[in-house]
PDB file of N, CA and C in Angstrom:
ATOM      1  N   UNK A   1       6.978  18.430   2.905  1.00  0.00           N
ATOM      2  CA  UNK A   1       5.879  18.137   2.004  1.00  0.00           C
ATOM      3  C   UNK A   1       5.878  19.154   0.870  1.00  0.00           C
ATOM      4  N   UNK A   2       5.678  18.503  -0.410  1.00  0.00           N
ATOM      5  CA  UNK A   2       5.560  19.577  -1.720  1.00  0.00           C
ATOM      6  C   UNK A   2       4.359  19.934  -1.590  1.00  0.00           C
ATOM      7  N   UNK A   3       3.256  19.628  -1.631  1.00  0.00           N
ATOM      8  CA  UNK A   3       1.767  20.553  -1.809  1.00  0.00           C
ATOM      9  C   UNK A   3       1.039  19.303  -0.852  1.00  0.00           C
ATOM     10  N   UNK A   4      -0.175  20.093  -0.009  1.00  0.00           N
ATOM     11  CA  UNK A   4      -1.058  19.430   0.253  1.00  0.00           C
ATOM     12  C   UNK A   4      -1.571  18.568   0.232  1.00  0.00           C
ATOM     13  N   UNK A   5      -2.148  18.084  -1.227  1.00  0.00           N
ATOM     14  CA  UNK A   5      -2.955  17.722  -1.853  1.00  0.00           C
ATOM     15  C   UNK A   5      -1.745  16.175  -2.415  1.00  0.00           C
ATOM     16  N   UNK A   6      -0.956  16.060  -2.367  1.00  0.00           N
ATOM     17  CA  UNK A   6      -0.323  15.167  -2.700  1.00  0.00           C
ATOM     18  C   UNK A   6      -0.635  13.720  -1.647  1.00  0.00           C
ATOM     19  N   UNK A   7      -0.806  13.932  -0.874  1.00  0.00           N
ATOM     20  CA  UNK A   7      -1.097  13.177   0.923  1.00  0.00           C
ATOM     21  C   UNK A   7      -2.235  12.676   1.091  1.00  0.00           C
ATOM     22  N   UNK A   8      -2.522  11.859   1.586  1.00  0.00           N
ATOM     23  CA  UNK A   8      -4.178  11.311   1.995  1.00  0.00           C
ATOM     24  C   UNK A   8      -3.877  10.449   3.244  1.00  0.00           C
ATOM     25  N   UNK A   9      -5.411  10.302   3.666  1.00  0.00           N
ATOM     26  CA  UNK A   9      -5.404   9.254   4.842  1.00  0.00           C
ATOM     27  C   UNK A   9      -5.910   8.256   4.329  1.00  0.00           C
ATOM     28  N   UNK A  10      -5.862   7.228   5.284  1.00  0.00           N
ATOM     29  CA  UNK A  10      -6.941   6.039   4.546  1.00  0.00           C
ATOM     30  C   UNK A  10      -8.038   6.300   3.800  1.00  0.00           C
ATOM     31  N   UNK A  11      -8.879   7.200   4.360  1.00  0.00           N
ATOM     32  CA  UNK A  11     -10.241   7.654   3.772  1.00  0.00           C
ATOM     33  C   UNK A  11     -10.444   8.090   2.329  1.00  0.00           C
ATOM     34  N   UNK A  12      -8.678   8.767   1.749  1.00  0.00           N
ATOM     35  CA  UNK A  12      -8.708   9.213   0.277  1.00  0.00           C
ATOM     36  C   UNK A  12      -9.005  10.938   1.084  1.00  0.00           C
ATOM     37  N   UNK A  13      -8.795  11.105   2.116  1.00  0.00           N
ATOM     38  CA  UNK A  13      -8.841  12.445   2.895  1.00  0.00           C
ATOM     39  C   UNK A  13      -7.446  13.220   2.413  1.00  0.00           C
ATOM     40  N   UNK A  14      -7.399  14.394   1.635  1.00  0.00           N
ATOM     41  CA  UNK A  14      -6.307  15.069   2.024  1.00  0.00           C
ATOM     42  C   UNK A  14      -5.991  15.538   3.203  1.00  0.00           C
ATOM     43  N   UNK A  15      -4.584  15.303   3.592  1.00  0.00           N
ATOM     44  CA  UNK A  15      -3.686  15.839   4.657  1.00  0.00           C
ATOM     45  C   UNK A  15      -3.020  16.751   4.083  1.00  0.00           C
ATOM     46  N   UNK A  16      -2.877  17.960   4.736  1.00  0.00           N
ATOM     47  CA  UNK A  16      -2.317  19.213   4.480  1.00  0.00           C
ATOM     48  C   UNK A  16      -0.960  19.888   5.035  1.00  0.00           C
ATOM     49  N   UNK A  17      -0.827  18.941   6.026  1.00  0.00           N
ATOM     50  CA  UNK A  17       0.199  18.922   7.078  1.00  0.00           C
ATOM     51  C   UNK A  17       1.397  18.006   7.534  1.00  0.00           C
ATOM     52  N   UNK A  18       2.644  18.489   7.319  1.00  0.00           N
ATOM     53  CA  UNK A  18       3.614  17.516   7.627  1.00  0.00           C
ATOM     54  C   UNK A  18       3.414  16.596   8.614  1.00  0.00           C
ATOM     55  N   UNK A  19       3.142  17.027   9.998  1.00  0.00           N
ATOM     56  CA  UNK A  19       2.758  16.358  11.039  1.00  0.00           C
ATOM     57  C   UNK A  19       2.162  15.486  11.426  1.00  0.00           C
ATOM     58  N   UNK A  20       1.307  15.687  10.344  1.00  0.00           N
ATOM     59  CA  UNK A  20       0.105  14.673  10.643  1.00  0.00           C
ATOM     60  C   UNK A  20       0.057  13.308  10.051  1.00  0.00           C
ATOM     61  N   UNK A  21       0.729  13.773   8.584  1.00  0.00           N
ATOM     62  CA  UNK A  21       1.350  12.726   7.784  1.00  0.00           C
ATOM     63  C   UNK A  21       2.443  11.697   8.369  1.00  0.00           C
ATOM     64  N   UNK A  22       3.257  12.463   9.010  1.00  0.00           N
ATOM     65  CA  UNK A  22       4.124  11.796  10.149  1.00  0.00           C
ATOM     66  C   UNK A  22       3.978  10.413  11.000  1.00  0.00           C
ATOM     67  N   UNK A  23       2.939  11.438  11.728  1.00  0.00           N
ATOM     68  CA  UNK A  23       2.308  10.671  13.045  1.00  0.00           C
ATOM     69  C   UNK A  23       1.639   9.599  11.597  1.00  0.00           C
ATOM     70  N   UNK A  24       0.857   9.352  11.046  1.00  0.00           N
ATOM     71  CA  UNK A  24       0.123   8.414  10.461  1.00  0.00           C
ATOM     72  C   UNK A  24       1.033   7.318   9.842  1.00  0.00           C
ATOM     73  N   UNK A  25       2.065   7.874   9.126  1.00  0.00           N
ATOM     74  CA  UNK A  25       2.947   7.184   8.759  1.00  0.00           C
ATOM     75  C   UNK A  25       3.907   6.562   9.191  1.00  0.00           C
ATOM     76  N   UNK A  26       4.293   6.645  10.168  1.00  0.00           N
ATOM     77  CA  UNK A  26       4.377   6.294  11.660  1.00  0.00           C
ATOM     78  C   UNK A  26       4.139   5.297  12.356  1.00  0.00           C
ATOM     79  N   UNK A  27       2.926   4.925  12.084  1.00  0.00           N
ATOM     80  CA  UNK A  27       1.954   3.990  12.973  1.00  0.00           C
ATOM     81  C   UNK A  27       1.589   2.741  12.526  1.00  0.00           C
ATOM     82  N   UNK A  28       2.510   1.476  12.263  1.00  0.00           N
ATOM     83  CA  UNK A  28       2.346   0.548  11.541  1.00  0.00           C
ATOM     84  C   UNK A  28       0.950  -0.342  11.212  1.00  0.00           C
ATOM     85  N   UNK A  29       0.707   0.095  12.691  1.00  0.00           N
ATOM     86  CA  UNK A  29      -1.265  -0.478  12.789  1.00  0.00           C
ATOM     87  C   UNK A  29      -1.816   0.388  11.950  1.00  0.00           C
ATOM     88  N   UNK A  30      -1.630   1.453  11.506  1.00  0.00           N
ATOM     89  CA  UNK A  30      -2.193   2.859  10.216  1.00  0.00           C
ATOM     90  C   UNK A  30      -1.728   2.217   9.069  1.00  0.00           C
ATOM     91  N   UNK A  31      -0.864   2.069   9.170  1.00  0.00           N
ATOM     92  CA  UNK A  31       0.162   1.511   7.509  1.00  0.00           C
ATOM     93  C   UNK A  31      -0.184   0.495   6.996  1.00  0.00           C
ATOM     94  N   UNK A  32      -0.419  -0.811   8.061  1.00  0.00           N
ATOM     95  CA  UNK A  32      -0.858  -1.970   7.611  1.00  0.00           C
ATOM     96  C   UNK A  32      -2.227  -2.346   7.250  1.00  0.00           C
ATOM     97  N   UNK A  33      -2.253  -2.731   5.744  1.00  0.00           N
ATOM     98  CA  UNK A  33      -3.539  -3.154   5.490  1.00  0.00           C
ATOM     99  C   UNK A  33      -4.151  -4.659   5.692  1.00  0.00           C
ATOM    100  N   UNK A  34      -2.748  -5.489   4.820  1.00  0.00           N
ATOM    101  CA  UNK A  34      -2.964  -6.421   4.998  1.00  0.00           C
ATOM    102  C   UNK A  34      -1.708  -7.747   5.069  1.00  0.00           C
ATOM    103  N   UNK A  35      -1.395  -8.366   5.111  1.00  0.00           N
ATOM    104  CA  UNK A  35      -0.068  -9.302   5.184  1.00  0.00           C
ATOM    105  C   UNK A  35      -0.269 -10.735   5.448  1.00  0.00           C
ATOM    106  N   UNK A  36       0.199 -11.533   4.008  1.00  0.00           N
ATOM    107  CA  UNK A  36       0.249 -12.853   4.013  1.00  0.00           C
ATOM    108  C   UNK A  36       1.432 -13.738   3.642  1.00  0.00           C
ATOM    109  N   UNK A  37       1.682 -14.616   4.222  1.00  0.00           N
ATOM    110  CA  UNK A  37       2.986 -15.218   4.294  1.00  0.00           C
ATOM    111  C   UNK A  37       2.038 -16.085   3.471  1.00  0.00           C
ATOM    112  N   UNK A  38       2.608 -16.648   2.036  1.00  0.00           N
ATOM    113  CA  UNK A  38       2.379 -17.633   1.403  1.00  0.00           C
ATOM    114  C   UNK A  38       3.067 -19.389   1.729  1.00  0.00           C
ATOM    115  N   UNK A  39       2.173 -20.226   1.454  1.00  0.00           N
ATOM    116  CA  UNK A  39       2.697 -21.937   1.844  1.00  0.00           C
ATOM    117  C   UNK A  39       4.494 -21.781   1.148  1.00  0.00           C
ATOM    118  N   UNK A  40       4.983 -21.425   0.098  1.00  0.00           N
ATOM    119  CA  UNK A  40       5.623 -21.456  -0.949  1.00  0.00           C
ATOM    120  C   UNK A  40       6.838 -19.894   0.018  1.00  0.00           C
ATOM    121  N   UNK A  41       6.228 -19.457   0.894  1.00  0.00           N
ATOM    122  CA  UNK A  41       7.255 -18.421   1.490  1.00  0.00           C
ATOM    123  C   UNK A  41       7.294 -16.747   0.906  1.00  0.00           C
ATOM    124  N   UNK A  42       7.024 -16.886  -0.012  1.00  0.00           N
ATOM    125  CA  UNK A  42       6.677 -15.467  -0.796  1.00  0.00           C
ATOM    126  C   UNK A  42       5.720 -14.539   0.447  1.00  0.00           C
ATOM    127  N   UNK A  43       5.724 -13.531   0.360  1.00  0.00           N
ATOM    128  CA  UNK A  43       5.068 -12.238   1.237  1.00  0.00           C
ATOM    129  C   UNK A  43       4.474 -11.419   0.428  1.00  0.00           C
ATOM    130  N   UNK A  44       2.854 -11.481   0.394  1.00  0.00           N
ATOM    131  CA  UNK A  44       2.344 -10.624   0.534  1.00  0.00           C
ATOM    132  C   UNK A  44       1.815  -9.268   0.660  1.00  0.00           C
ATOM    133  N   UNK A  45       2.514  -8.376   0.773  1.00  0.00           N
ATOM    134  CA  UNK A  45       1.856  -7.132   1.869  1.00  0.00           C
ATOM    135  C   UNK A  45       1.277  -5.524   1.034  1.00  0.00           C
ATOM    136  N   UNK A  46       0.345  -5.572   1.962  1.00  0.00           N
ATOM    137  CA  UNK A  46      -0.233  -4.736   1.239  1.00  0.00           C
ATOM    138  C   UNK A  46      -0.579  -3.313   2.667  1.00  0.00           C
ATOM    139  N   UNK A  47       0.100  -2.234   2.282  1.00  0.00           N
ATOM    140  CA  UNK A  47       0.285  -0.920   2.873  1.00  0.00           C
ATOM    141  C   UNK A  47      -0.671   0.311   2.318  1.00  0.00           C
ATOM    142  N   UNK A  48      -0.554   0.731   3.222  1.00  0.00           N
ATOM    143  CA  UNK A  48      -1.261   1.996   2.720  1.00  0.00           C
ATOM    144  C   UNK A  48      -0.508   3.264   2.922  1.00  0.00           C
ATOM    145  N   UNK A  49       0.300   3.871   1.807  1.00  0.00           N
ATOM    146  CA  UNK A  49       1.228   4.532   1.558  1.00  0.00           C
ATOM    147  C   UNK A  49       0.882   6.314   1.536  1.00  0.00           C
ATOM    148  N   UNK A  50      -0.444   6.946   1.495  1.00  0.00           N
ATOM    149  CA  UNK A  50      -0.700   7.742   1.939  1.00  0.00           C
ATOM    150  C   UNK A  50       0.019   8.748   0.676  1.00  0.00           C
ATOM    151  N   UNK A  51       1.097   8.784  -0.443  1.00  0.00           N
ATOM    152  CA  UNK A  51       1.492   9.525  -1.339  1.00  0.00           C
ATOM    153  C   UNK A  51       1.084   8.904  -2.347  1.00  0.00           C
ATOM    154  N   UNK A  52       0.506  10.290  -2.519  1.00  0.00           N
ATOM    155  CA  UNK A  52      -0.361  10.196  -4.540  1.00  0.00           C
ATOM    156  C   UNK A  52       0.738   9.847  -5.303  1.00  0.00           C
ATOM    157  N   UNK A  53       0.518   8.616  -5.738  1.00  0.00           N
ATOM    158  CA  UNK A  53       1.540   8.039  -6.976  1.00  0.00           C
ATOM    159  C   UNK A  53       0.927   8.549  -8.426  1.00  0.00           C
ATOM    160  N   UNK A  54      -0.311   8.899  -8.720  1.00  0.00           N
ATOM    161  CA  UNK A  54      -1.055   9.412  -9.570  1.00  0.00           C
ATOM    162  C   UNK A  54      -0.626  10.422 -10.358  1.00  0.00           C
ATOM    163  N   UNK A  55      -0.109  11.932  -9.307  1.00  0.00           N
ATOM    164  CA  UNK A  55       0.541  12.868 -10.072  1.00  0.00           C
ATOM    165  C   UNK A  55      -0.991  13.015 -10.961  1.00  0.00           C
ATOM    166  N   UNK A  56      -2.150  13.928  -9.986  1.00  0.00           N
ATOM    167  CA  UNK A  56      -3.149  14.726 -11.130  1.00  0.00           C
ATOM    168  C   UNK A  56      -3.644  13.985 -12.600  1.00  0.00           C
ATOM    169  N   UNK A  57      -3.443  12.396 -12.225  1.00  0.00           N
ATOM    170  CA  UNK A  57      -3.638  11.648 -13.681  1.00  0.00           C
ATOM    171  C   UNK A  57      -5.055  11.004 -13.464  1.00  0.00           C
ATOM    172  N   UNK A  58      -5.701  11.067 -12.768  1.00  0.00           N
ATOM    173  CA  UNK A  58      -6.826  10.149 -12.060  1.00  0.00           C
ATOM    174  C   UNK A  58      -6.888  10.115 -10.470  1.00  0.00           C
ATOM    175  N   UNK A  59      -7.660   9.337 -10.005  1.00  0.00           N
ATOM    176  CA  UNK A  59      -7.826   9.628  -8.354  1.00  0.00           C
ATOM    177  C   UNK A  59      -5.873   9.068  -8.042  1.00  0.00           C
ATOM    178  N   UNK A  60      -6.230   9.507  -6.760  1.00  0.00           N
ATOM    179  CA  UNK A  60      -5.368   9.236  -6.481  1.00  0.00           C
ATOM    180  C   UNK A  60      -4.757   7.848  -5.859  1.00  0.00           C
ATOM    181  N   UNK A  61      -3.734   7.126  -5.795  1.00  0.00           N
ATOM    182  CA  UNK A  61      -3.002   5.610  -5.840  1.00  0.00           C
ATOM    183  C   UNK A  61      -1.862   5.821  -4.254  1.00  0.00           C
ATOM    184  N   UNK A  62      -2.961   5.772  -3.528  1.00  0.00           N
ATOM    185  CA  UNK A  62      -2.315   5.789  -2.073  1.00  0.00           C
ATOM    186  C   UNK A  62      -2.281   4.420  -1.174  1.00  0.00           C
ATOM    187  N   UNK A  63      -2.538   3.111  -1.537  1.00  0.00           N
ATOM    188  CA  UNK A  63      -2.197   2.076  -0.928  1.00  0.00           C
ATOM    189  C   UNK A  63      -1.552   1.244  -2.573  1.00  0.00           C
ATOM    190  N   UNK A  64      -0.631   0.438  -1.843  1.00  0.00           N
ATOM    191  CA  UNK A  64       0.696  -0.775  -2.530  1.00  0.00           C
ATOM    192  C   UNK A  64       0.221  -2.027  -1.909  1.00  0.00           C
ATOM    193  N   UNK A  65       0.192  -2.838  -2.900  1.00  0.00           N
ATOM    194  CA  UNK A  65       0.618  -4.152  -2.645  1.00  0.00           C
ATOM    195  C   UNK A  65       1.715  -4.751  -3.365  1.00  0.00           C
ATOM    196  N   UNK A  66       2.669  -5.071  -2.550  1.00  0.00           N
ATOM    197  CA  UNK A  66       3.495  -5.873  -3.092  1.00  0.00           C
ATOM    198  C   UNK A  66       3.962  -6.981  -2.949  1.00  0.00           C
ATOM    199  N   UNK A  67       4.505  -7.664  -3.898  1.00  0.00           N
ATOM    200  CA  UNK A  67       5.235  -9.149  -3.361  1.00  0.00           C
ATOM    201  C   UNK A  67       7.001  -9.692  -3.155  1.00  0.00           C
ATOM    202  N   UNK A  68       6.964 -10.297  -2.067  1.00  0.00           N
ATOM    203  CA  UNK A  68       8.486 -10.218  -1.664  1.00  0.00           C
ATOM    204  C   UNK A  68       8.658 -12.159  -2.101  1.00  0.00           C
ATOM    205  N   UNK A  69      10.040 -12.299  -2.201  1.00  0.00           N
ATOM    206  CA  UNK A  69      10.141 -13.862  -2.309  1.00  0.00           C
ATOM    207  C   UNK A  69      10.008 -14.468  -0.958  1.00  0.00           C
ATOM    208  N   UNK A  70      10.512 -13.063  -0.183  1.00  0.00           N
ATOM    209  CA  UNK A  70      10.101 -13.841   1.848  1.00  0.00           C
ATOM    210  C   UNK A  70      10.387 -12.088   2.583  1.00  0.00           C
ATOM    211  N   UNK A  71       9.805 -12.427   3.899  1.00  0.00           N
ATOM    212  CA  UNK A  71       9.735 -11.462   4.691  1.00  0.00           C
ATOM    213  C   UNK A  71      11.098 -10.805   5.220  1.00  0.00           C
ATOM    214  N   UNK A  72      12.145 -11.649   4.543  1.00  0.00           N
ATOM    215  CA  UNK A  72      13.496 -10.818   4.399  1.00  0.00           C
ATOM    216  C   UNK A  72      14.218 -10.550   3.343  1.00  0.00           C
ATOM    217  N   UNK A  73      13.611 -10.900   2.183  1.00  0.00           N
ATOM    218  CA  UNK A  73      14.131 -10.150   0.903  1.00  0.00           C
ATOM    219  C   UNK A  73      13.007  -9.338   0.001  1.00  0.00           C
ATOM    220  N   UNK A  74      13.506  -8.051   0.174  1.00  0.00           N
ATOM    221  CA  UNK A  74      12.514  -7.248  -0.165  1.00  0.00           C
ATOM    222  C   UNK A  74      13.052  -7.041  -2.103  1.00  0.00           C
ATOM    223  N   UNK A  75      13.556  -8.113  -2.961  1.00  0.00           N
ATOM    224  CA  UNK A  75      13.414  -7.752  -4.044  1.00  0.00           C
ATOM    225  C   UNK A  75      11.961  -8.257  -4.671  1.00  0.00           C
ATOM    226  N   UNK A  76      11.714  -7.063  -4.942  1.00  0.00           N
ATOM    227  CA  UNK A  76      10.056  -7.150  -5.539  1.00  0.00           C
ATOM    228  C   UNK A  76       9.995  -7.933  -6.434  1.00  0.00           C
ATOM    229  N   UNK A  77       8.590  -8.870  -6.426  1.00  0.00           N
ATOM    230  CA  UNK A  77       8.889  -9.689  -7.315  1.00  0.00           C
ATOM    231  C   UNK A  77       7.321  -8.689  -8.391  1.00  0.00           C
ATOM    232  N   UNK A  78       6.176  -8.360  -7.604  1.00  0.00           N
ATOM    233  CA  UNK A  78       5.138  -7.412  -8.128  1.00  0.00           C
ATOM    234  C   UNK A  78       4.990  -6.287  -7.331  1.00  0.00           C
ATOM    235  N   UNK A  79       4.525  -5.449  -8.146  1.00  0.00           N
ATOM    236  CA  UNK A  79       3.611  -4.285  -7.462  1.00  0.00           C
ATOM    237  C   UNK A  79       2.128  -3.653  -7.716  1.00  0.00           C
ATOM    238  N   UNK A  80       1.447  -3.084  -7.508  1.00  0.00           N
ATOM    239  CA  UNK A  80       0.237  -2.862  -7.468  1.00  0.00           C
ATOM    240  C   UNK A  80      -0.230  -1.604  -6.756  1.00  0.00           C
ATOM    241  N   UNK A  81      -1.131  -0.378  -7.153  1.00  0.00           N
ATOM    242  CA  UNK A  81      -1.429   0.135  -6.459  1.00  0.00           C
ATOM    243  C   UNK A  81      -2.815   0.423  -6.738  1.00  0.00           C
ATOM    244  N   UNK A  82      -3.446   1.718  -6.190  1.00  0.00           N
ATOM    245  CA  UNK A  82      -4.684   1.610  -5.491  1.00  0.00           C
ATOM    246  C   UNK A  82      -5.080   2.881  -5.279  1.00  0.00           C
ATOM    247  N   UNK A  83      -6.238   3.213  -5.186  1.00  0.00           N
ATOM    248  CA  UNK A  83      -7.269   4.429  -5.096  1.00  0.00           C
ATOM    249  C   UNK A  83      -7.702   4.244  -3.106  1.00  0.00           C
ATOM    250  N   UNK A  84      -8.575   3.032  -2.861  1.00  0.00           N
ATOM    251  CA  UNK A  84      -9.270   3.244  -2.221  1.00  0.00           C
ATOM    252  C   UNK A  84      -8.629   1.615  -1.338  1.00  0.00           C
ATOM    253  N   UNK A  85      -9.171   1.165   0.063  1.00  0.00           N
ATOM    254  CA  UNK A  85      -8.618   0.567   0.802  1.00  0.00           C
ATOM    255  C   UNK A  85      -9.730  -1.068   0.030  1.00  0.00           C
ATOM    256  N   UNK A  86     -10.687  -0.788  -0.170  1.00  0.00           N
ATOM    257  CA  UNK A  86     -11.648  -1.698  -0.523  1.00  0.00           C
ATOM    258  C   UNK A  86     -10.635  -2.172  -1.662  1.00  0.00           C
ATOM    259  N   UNK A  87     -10.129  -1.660  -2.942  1.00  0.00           N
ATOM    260  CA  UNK A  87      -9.268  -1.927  -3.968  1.00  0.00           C
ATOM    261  C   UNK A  87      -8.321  -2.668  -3.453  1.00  0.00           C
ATOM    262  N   UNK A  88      -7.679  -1.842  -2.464  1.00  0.00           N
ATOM    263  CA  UNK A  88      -6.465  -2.675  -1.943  1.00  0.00           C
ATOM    264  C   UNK A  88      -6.821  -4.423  -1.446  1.00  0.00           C
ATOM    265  N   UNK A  89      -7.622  -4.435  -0.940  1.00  0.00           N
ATOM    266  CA  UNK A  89      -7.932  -5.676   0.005  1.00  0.00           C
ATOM    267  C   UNK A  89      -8.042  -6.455  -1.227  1.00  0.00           C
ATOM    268  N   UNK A  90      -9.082  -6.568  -2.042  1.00  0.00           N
ATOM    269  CA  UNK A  90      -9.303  -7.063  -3.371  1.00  0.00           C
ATOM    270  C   UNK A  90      -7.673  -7.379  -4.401  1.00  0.00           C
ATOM    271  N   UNK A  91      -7.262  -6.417  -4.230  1.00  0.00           N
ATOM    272  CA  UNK A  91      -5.887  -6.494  -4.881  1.00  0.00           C
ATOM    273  C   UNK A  91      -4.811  -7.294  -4.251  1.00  0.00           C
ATOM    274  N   UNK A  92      -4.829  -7.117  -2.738  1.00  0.00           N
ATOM    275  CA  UNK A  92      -4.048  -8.467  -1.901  1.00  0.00           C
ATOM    276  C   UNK A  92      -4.293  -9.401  -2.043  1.00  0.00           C
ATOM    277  N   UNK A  93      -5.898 -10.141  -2.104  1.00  0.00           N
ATOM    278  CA  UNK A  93      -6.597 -11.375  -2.173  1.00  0.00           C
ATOM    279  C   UNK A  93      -5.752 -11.477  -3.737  1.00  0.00           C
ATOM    280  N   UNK A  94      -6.514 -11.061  -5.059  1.00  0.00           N
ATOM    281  CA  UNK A  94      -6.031 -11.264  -5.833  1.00  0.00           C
ATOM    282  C   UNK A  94      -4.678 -11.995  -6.503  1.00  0.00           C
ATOM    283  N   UNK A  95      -3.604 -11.126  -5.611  1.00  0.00           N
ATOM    284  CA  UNK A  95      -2.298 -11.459  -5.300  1.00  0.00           C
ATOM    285  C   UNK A  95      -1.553 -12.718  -4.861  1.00  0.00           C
ATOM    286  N   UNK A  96      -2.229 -12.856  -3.971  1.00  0.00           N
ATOM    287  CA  UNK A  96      -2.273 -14.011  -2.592  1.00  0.00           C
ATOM    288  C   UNK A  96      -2.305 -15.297  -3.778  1.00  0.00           C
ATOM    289  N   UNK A  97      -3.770 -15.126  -4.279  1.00  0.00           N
ATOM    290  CA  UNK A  97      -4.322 -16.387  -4.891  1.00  0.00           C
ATOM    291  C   UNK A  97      -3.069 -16.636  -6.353  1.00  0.00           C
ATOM    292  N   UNK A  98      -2.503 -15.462  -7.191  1.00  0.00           N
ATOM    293  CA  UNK A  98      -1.434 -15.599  -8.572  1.00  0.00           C
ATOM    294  C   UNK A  98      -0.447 -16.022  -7.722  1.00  0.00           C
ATOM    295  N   UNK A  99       0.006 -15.202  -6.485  1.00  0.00           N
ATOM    296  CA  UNK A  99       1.205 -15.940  -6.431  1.00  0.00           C
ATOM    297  C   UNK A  99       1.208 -17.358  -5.581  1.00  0.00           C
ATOM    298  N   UNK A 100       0.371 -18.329  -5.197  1.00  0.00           N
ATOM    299  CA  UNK A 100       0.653 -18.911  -3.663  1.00  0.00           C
ATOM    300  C   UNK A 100       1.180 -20.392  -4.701  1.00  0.00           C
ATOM    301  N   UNK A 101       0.691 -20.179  -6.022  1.00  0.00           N
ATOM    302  CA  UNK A 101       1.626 -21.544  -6.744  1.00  0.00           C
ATOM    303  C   UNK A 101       3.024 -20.999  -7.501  1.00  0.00           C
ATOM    304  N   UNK A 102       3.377 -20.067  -7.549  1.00  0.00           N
ATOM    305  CA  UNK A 102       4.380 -19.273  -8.242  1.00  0.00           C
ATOM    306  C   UNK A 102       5.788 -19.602  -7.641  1.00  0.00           C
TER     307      UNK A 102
END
């Protein structure tokens, strides 16, 4: 880990500790926020990634949603990130609904 403060838990909690970050990251039931297989086959998923993508620019952007064409090709088709888990959920729905005719 580079600094502390880079890390969070779900809560937007800094983690200070390799370990702990580990174990959390780790734990796919921790990781997973949310996941939808679209009619059309496209995926959904939305994680909670726990590293400040922010870089000290605003809060910090610790859950992703992204979109796959299917649950075995991970070339991204979007991405999205996120402050808080409430954002995220909102941002999956969001997602769900642009891509499920796409």
């Amino acid at each position: 880990m580079t600094r502390g403060h880079d890390y969070y838990d779900r809560q937007g909690k800094p983690i200070t500790d390799a370990a702990s970050f580990a174990k959390k990251s780790g734990d796919e039931k921790y990781r997973r926020v949310a996941s939808t297989v679209l009619s059309n086959g496209k995926w959904v998923s939305t994680v909670w990634i726990g590293l400040n993508f922010q870089s000290g620019r605003g809060p910090p952007l610790i859950f992703e949603t992204m979109v796959y064409p299917s649950r075995d090709n991970f070339n991204d088709l979007a991405c999205e990130r996120y402050s808080t888990e409430e954002e995220a959920l909102k941002g999956h729905k969001r997602l769900v609904e642009k891509w499920i005719t796409r």
